[in-house]
PDB file of N, CA and C in Angstrom:
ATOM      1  N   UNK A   1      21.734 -55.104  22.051  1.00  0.00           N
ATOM      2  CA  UNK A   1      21.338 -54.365  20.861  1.00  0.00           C
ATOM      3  C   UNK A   1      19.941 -53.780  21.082  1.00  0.00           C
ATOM      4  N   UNK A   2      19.156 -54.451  21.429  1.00  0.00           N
ATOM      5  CA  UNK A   2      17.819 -54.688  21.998  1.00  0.00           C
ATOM      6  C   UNK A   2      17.660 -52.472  22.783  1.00  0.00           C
ATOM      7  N   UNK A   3      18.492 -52.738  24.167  1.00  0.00           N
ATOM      8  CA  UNK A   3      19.124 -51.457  24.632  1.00  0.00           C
ATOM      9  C   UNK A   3      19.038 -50.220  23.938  1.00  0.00           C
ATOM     10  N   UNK A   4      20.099 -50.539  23.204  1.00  0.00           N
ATOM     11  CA  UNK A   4      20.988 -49.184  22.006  1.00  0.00           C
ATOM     12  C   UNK A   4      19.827 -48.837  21.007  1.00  0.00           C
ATOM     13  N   UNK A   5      19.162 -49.863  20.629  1.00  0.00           N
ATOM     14  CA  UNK A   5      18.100 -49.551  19.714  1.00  0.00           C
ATOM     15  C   UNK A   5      16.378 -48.524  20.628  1.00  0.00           C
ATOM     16  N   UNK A   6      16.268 -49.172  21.300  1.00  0.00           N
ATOM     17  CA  UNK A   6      15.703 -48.490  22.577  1.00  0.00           C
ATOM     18  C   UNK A   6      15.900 -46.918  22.944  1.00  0.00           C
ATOM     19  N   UNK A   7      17.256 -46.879  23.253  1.00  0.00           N
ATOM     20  CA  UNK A   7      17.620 -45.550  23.102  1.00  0.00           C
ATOM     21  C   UNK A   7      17.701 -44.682  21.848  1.00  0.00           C
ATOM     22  N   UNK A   8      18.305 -45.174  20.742  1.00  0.00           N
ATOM     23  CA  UNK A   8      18.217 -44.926  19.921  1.00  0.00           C
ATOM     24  C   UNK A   8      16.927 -43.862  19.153  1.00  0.00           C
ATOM     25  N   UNK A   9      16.055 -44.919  19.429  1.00  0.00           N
ATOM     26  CA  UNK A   9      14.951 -44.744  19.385  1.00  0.00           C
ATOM     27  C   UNK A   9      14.008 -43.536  19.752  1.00  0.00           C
ATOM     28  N   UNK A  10      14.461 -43.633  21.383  1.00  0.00           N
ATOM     29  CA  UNK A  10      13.905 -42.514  22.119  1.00  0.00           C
ATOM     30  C   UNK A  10      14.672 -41.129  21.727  1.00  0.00           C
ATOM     31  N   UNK A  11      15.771 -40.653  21.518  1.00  0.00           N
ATOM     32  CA  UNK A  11      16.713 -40.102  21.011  1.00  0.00           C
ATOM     33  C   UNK A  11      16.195 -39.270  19.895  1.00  0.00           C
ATOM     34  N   UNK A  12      15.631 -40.485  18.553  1.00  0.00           N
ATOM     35  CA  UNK A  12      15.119 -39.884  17.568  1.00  0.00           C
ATOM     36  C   UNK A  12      13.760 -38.850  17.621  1.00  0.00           C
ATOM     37  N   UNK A  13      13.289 -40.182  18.960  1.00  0.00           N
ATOM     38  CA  UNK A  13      11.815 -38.878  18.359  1.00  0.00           C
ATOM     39  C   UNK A  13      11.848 -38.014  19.546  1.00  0.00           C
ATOM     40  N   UNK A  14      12.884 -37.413  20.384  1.00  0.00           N
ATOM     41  CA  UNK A  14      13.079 -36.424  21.189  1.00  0.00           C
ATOM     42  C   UNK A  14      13.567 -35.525  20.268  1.00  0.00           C
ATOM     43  N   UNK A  15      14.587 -35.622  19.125  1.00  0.00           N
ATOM     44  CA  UNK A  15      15.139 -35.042  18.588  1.00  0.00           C
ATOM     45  C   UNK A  15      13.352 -34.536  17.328  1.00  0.00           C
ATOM     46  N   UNK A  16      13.165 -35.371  17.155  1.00  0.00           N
ATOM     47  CA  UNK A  16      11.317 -35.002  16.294  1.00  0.00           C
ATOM     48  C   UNK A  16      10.646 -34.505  16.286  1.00  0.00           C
ATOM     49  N   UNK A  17      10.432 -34.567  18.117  1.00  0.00           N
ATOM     50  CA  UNK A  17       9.498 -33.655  18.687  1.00  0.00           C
ATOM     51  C   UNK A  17      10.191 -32.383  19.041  1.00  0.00           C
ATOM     52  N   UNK A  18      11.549 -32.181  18.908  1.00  0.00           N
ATOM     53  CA  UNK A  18      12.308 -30.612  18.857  1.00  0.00           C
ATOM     54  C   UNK A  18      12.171 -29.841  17.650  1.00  0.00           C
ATOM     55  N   UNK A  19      12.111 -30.620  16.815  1.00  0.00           N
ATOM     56  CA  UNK A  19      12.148 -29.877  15.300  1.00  0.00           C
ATOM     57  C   UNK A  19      10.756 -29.804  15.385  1.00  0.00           C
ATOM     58  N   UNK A  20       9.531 -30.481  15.549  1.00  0.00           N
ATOM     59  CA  UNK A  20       8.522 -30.165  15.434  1.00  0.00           C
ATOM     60  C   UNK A  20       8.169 -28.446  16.383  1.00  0.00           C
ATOM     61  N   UNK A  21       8.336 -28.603  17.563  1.00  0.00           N
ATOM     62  CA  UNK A  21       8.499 -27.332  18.195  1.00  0.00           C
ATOM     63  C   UNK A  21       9.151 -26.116  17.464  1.00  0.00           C
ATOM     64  N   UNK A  22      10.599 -26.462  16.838  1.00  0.00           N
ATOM     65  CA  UNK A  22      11.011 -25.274  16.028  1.00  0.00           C
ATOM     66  C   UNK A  22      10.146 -25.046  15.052  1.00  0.00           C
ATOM     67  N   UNK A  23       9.550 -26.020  14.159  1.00  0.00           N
ATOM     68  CA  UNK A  23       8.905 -25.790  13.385  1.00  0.00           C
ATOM     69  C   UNK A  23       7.879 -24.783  13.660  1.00  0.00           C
ATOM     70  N   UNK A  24       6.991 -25.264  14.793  1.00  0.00           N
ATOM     71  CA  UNK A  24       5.777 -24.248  15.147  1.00  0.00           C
ATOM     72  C   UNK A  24       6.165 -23.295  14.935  1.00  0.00           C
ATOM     73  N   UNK A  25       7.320 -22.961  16.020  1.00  0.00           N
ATOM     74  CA  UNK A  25       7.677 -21.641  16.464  1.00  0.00           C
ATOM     75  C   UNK A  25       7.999 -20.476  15.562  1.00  0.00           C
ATOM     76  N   UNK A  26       9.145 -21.289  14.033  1.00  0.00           N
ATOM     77  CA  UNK A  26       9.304 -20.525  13.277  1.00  0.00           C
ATOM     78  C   UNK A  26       8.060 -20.039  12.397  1.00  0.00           C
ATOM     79  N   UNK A  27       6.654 -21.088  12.588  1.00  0.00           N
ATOM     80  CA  UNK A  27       5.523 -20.578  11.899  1.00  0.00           C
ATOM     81  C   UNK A  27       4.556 -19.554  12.571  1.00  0.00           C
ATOM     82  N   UNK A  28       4.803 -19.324  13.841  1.00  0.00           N
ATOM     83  CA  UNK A  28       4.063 -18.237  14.569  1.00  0.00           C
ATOM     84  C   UNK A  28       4.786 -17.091  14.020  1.00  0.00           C
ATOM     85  N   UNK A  29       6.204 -17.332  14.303  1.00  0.00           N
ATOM     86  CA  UNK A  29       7.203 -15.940  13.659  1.00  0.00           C
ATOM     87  C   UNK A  29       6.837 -15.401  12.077  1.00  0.00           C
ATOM     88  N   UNK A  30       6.872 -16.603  11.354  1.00  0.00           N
ATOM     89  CA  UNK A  30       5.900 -16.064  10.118  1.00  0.00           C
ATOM     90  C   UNK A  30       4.929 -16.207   9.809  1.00  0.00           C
ATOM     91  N   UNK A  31       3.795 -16.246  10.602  1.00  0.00           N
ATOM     92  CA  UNK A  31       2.521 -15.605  10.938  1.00  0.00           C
ATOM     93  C   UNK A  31       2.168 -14.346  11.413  1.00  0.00           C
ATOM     94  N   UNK A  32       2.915 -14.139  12.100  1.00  0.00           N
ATOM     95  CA  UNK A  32       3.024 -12.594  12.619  1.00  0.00           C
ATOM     96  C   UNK A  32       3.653 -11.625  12.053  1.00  0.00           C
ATOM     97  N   UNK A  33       4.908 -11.978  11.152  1.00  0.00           N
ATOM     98  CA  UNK A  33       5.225 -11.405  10.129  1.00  0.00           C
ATOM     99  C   UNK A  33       4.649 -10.843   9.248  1.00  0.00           C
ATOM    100  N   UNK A  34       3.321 -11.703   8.363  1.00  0.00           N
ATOM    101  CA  UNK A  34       2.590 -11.698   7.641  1.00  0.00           C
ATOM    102  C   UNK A  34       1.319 -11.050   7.962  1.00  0.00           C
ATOM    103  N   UNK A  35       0.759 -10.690   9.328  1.00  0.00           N
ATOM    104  CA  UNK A  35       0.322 -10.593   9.541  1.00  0.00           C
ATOM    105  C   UNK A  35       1.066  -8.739  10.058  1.00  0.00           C
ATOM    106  N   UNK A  36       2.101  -8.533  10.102  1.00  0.00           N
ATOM    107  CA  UNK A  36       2.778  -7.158  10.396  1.00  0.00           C
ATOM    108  C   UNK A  36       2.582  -6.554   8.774  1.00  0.00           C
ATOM    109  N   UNK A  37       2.707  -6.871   7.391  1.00  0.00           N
ATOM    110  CA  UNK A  37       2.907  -6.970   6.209  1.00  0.00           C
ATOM    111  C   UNK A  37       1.462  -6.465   5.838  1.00  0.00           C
ATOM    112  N   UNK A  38       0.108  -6.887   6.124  1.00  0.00           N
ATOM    113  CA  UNK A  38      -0.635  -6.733   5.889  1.00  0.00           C
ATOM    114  C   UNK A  38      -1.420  -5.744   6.194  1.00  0.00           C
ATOM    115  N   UNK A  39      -0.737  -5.363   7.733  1.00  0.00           N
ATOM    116  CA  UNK A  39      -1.070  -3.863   8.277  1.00  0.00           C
ATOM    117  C   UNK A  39      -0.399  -3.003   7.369  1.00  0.00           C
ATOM    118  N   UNK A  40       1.091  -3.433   7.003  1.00  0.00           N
ATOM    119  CA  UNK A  40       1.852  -2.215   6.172  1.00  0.00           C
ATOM    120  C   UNK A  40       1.066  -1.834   4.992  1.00  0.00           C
ATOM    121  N   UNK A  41       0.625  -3.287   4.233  1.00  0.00           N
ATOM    122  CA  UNK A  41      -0.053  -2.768   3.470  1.00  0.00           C
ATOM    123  C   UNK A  41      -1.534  -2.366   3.000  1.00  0.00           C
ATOM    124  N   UNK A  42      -1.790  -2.105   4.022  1.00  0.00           N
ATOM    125  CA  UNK A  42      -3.076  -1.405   4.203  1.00  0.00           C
ATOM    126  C   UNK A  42      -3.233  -0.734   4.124  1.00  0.00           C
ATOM    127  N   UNK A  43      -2.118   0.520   5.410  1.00  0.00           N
ATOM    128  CA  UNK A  43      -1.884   1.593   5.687  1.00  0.00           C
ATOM    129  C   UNK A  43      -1.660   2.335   4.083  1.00  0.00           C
ATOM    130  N   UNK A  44      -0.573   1.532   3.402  1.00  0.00           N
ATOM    131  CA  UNK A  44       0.427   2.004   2.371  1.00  0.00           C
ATOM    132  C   UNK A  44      -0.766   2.399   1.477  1.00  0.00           C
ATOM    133  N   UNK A  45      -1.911   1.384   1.358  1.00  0.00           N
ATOM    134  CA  UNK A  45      -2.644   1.641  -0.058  1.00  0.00           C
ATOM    135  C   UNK A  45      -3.741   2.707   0.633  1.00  0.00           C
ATOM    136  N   UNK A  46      -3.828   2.865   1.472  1.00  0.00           N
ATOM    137  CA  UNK A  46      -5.020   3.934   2.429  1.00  0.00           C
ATOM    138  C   UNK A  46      -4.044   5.435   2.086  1.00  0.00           C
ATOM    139  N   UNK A  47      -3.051   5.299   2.214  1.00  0.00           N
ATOM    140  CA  UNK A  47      -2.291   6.438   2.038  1.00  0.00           C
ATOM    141  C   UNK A  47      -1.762   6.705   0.451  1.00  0.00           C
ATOM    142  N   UNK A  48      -2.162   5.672  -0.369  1.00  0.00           N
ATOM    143  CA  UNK A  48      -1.661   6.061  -2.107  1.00  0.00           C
ATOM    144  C   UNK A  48      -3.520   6.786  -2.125  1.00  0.00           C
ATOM    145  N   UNK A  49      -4.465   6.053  -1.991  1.00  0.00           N
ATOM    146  CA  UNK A  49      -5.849   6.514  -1.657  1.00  0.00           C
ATOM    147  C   UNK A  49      -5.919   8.073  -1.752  1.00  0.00           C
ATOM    148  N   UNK A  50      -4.944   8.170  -0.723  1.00  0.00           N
ATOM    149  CA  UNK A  50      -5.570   9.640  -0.362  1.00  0.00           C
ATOM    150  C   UNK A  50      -4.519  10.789  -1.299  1.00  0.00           C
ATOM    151  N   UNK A  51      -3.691  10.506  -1.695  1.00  0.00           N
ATOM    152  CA  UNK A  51      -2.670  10.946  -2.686  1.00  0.00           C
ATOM    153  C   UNK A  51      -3.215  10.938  -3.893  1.00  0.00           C
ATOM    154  N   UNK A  52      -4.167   9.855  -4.824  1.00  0.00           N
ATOM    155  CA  UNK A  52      -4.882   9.751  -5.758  1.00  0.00           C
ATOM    156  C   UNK A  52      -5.786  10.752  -5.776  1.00  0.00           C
ATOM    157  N   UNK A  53      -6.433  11.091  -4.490  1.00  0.00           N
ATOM    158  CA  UNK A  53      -7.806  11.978  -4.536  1.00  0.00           C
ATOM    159  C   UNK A  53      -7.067  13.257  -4.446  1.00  0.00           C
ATOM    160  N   UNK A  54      -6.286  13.298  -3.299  1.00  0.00           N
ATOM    161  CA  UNK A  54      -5.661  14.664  -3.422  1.00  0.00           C
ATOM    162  C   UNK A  54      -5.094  15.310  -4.912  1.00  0.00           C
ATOM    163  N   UNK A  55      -4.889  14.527  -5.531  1.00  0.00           N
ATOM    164  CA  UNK A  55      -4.066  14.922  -7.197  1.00  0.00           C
ATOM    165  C   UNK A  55      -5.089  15.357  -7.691  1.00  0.00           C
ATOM    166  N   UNK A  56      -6.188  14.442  -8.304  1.00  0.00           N
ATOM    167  CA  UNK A  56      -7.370  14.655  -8.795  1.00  0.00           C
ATOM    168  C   UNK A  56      -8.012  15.587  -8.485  1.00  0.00           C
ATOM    169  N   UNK A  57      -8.292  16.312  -7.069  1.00  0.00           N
ATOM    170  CA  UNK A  57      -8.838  17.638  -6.617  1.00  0.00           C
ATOM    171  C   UNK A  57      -7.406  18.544  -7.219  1.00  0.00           C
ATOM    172  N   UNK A  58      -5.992  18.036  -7.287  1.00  0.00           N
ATOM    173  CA  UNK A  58      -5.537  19.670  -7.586  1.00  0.00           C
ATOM    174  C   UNK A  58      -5.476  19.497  -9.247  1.00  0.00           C
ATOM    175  N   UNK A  59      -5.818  18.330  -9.727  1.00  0.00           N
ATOM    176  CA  UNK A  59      -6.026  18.410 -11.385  1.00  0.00           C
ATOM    177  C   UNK A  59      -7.370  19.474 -11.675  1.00  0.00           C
ATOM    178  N   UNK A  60      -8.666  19.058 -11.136  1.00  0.00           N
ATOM    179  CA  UNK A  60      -9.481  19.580 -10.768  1.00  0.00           C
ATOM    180  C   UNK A  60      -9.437  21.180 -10.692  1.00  0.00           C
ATOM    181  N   UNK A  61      -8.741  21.581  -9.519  1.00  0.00           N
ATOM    182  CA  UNK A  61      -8.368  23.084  -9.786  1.00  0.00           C
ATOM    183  C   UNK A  61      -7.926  23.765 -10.757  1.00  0.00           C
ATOM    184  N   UNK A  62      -6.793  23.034 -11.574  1.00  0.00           N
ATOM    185  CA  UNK A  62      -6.342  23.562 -12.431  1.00  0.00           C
ATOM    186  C   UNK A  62      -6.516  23.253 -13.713  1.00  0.00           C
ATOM    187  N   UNK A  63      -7.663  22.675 -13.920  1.00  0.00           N
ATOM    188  CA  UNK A  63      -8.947  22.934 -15.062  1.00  0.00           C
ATOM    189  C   UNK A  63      -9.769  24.080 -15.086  1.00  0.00           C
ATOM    190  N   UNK A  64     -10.253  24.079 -13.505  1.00  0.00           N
ATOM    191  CA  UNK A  64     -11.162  25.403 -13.477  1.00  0.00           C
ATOM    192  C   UNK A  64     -10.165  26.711 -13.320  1.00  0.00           C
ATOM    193  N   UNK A  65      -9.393  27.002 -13.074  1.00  0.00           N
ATOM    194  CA  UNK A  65      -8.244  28.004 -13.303  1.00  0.00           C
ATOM    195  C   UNK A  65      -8.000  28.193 -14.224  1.00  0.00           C
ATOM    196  N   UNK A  66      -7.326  27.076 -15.106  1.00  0.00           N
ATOM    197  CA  UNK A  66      -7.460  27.610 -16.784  1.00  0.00           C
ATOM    198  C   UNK A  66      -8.540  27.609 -17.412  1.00  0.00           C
ATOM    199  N   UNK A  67     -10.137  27.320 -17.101  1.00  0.00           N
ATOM    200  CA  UNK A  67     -11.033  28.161 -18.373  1.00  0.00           C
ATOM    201  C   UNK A  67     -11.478  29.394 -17.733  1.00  0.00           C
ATOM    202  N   UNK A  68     -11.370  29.600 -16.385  1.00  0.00           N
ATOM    203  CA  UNK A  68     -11.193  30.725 -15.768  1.00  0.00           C
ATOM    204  C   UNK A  68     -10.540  31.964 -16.523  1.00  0.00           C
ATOM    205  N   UNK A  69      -9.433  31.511 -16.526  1.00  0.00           N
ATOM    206  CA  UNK A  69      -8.702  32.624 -17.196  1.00  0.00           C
ATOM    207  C   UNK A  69      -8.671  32.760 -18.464  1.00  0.00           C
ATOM    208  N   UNK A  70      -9.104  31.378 -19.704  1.00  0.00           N
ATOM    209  CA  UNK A  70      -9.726  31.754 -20.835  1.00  0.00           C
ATOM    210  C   UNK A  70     -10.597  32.338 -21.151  1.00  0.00           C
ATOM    211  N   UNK A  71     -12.110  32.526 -20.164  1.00  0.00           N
ATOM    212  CA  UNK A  71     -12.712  33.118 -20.148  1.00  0.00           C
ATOM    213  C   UNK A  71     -12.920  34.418 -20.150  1.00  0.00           C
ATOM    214  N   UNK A  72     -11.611  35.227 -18.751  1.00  0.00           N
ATOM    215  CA  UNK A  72     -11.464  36.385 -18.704  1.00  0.00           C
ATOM    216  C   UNK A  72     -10.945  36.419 -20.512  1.00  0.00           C
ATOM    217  N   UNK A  73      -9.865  36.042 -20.914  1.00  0.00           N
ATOM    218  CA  UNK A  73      -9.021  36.845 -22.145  1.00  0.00           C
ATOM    219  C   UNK A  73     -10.161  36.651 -23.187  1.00  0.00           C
ATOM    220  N   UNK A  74     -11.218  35.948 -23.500  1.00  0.00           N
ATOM    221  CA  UNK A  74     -12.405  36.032 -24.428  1.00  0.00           C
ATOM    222  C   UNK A  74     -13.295  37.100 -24.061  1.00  0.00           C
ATOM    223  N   UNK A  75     -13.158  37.168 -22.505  1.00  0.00           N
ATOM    224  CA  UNK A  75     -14.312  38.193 -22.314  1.00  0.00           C
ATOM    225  C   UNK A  75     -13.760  39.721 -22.730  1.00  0.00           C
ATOM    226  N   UNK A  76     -11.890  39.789 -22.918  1.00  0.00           N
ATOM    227  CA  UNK A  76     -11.597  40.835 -22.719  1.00  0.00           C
ATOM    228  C   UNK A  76     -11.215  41.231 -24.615  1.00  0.00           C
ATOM    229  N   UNK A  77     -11.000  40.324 -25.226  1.00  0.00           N
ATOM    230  CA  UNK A  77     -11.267  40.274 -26.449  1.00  0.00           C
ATOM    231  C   UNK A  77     -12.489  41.049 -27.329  1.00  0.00           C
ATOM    232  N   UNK A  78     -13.823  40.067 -26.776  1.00  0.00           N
ATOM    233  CA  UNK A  78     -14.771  40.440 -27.134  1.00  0.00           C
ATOM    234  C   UNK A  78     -15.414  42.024 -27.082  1.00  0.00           C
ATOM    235  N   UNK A  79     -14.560  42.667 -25.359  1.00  0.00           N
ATOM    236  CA  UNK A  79     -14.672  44.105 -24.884  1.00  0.00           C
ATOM    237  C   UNK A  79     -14.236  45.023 -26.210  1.00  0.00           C
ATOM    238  N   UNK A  80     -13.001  44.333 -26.745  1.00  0.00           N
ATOM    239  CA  UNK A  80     -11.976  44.964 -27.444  1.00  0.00           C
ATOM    240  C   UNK A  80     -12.378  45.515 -28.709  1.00  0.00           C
ATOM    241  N   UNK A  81     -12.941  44.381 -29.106  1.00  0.00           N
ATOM    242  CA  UNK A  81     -13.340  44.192 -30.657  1.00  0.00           C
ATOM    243  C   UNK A  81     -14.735  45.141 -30.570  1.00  0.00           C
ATOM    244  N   UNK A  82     -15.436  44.982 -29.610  1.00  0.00           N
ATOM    245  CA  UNK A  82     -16.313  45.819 -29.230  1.00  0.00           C
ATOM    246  C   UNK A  82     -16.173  47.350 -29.648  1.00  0.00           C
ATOM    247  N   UNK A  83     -15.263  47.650 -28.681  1.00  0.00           N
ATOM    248  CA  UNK A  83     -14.509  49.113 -28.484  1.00  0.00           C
ATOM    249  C   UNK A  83     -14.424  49.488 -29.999  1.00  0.00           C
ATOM    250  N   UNK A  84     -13.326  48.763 -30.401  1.00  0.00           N
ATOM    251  CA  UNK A  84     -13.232  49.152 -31.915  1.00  0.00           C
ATOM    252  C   UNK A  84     -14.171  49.145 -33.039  1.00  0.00           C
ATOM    253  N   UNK A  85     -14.787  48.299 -33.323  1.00  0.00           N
ATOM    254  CA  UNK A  85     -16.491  48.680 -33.990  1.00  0.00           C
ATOM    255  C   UNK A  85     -16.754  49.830 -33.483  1.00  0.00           C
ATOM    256  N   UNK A  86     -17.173  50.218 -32.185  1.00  0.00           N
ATOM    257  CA  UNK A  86     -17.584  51.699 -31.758  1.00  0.00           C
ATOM    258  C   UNK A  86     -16.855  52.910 -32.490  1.00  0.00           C
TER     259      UNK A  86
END
């Protein structure tokens, strides 16, 4: 019995020290995973970044475009009303 238990024994923690190894292994795999994830989202928010600013410059434009062109139709108003008093 002495034997079987012996082996037994050795058996278990061969089998212990395998799962411990898988274990690592599957934690490097999701380490590096996580570590692939973090580049994605880096990139991802560097690139909403530049989509935010880009909007904002064409909101931007098309503020100054429309008092632009309110301006002209006041300025051309004012010509008008002008004219006619004359």
């Amino acid at each position: 019995v002495s034997m079987a238990d012996a082996t037994n024994n050795r058996q278990f923690m061969l089998n212990l020290q395998e799962l411990v190894n898988r274990v690592d292994k599957d934690l490097q795999v999701a380490l590096a995973e996580l570590e692939r994830a973090k580049v994605a989202l880096l990139q991802a928010t560097q690139q909403r970044m530049k989509m935010e600013t880009m909007q904002e410059k064409d909101l931007q434009a098309v503020q100054d475009w429309n008092r632009k062109q309110e301006q002209k139709q006041m300025d051309a108003l004012g010509v008008t009303l002008y004219n006619l008093k004359a």
